[in-house]
Protein backbone atom coordinates (compact mmCIF):
# COMPACT_ATOMS: atom_id res chain seq x y z
CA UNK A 1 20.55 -72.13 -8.66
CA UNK A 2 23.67 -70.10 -9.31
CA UNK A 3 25.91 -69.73 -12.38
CA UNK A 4 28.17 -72.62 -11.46
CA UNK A 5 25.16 -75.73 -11.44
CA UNK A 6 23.66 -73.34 -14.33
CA UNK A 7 26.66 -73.95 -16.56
CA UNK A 8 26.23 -77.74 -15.80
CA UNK A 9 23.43 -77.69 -17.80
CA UNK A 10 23.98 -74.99 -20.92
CA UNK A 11 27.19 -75.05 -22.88
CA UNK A 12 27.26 -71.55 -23.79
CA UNK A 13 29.37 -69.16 -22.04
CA UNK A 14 30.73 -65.93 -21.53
CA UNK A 15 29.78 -63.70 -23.48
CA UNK A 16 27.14 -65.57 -24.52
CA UNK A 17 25.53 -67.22 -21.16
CA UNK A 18 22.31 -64.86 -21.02
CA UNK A 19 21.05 -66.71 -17.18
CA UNK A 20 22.54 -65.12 -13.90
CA UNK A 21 20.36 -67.14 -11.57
CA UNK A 22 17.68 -69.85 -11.40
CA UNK A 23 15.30 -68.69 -8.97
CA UNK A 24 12.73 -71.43 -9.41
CA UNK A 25 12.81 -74.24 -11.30
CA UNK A 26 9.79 -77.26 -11.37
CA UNK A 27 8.61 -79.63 -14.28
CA UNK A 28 7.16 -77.18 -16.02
CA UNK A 29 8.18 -73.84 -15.60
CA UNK A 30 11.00 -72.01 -14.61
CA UNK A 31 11.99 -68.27 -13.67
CA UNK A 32 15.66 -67.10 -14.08
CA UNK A 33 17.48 -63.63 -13.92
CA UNK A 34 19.41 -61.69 -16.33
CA UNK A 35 21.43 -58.50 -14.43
CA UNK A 36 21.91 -56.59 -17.43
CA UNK A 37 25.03 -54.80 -16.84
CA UNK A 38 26.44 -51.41 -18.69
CA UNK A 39 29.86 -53.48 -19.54
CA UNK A 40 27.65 -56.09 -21.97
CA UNK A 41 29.56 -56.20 -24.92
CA UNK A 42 27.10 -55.88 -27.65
CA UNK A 43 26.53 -52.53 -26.02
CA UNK A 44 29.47 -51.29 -27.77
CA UNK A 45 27.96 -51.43 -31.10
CA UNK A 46 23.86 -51.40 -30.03
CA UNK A 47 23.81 -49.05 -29.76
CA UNK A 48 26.53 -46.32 -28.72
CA UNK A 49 25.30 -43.41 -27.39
CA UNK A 50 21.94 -45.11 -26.47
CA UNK A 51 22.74 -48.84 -25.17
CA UNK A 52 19.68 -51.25 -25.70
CA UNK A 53 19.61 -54.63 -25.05
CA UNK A 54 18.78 -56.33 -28.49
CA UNK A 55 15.55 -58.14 -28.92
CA UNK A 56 17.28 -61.90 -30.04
CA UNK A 57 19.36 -61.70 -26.70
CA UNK A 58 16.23 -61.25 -25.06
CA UNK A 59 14.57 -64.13 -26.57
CA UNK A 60 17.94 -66.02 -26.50
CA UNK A 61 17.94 -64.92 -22.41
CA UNK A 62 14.04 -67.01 -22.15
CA UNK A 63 15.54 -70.24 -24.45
CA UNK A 64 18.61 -70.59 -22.29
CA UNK A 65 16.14 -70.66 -19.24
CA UNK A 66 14.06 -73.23 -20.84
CA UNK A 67 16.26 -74.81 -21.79
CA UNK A 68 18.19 -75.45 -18.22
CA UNK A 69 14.39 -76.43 -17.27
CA UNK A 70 14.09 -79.38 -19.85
CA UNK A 71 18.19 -80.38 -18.82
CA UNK A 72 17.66 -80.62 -15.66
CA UNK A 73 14.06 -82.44 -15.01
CA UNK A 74 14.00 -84.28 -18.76
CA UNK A 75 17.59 -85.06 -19.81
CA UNK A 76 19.87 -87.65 -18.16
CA UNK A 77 23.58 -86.51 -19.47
CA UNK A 78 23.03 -82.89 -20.28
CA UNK A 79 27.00 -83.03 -21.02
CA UNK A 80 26.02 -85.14 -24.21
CA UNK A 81 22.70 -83.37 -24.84
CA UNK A 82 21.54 -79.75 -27.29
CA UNK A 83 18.41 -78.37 -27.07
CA UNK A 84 18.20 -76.61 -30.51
CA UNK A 85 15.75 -73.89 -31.64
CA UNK A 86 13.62 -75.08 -34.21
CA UNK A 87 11.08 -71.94 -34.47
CA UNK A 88 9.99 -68.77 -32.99
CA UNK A 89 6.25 -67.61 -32.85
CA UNK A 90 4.79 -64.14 -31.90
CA UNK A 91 7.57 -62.77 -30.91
CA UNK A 92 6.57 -59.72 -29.19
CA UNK A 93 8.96 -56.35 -27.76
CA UNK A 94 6.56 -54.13 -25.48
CA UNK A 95 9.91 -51.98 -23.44
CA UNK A 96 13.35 -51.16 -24.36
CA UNK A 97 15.69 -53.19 -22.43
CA UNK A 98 18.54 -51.11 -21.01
CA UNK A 99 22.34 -51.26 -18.33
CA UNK A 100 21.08 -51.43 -14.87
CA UNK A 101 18.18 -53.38 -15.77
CA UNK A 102 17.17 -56.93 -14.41
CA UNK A 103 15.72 -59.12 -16.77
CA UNK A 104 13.64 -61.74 -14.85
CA UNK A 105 12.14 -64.84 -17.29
CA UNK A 106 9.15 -66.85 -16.76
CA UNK A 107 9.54 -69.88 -18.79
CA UNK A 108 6.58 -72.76 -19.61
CA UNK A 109 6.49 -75.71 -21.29
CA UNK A 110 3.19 -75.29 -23.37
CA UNK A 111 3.50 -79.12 -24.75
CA UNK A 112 5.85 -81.53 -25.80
CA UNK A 113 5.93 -84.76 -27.87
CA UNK A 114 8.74 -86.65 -27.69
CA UNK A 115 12.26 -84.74 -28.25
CA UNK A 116 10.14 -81.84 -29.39
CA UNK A 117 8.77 -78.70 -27.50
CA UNK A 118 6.83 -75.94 -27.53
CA UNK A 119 7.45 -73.20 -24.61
CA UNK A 120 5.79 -69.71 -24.02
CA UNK A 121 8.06 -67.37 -22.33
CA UNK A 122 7.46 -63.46 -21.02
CA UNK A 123 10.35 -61.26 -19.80
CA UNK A 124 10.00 -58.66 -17.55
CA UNK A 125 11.65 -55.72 -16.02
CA UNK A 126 10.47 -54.03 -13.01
CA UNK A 127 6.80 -55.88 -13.12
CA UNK A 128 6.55 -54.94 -16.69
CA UNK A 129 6.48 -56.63 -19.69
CA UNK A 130 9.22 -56.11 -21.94
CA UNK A 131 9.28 -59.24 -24.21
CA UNK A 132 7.36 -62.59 -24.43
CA UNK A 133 7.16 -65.34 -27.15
CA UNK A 134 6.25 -68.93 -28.39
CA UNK A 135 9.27 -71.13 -29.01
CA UNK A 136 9.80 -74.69 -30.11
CA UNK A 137 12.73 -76.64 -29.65
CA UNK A 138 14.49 -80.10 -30.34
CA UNK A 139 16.63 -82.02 -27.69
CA UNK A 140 19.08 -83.69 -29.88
CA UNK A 141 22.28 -85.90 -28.59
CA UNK A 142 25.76 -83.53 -28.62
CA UNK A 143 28.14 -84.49 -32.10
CA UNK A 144 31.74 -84.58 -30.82
């Protein structure tokens, strides 16, 4: 999946759409891309001199990619549909994340009842590990 059917199923957007590329995608899992490039704009201020991709865009990065999972195999309209952070669990940084690097995302769903989800998700960067976590989330209709 490329960006254009990816922004069919997040709203956010530049500079804030953290997924490059779906490269699979089933009923459970997912695995997405992230090219992390030296013209990022929170790299002006994170840090200058030293640019390092900040943790919460990395876990940000692994909820956008669940969250196209759940849109696209759970939600009928994802036009009218948010899938809203509701709590993050051992949250975990093992490798500085830095321009030049490619973030790729492995995404679960761990369980789910009802509108309400629990996902593990693990980031790495050349084979390595560089972030994972436990996140639940709430699908909840869009207010206009």
């Amino acid at each position: 999946m490329k960006i254009e059917e990816i922004k069919n199923y997040l709203p956010h957007r530049y500079p804030f759409l953290l997924v490059d590329r779906v490269l699979e995608v089933g009923e459970d899992s997912i695995v997405t891309l992230k090219n992390v490039t030296v013209n990022e704009e929170f790299f002006n201020g994170h840090f200058p001199g030293a640019p390092i991709m900040p943790g919460v865009l990395q876990i940000e990065a692994m909820a956008q990619s669940g969250c196209i999972m759940v849109m696209k195999n759970q939600v009928d309209n994802p036009e009218d549909t948010l899938i809203v952070f509701t709590g993050i669990k051992n949250a975990k940084f093992r490798k500085q994340v830095v321009p030049g690097d490619q973030l790729k995302m492995e995404v679960k769903l761990a369980s789910q009842r009802r509108n309400f989800l629990v996902m593990e998700g693990k980031a790495t960067v050349d084979g390595e590990v560089v972030c994972e976590l436990e996140a639940s989330a709430a699908i909840v209709p869009k207010e206009n």
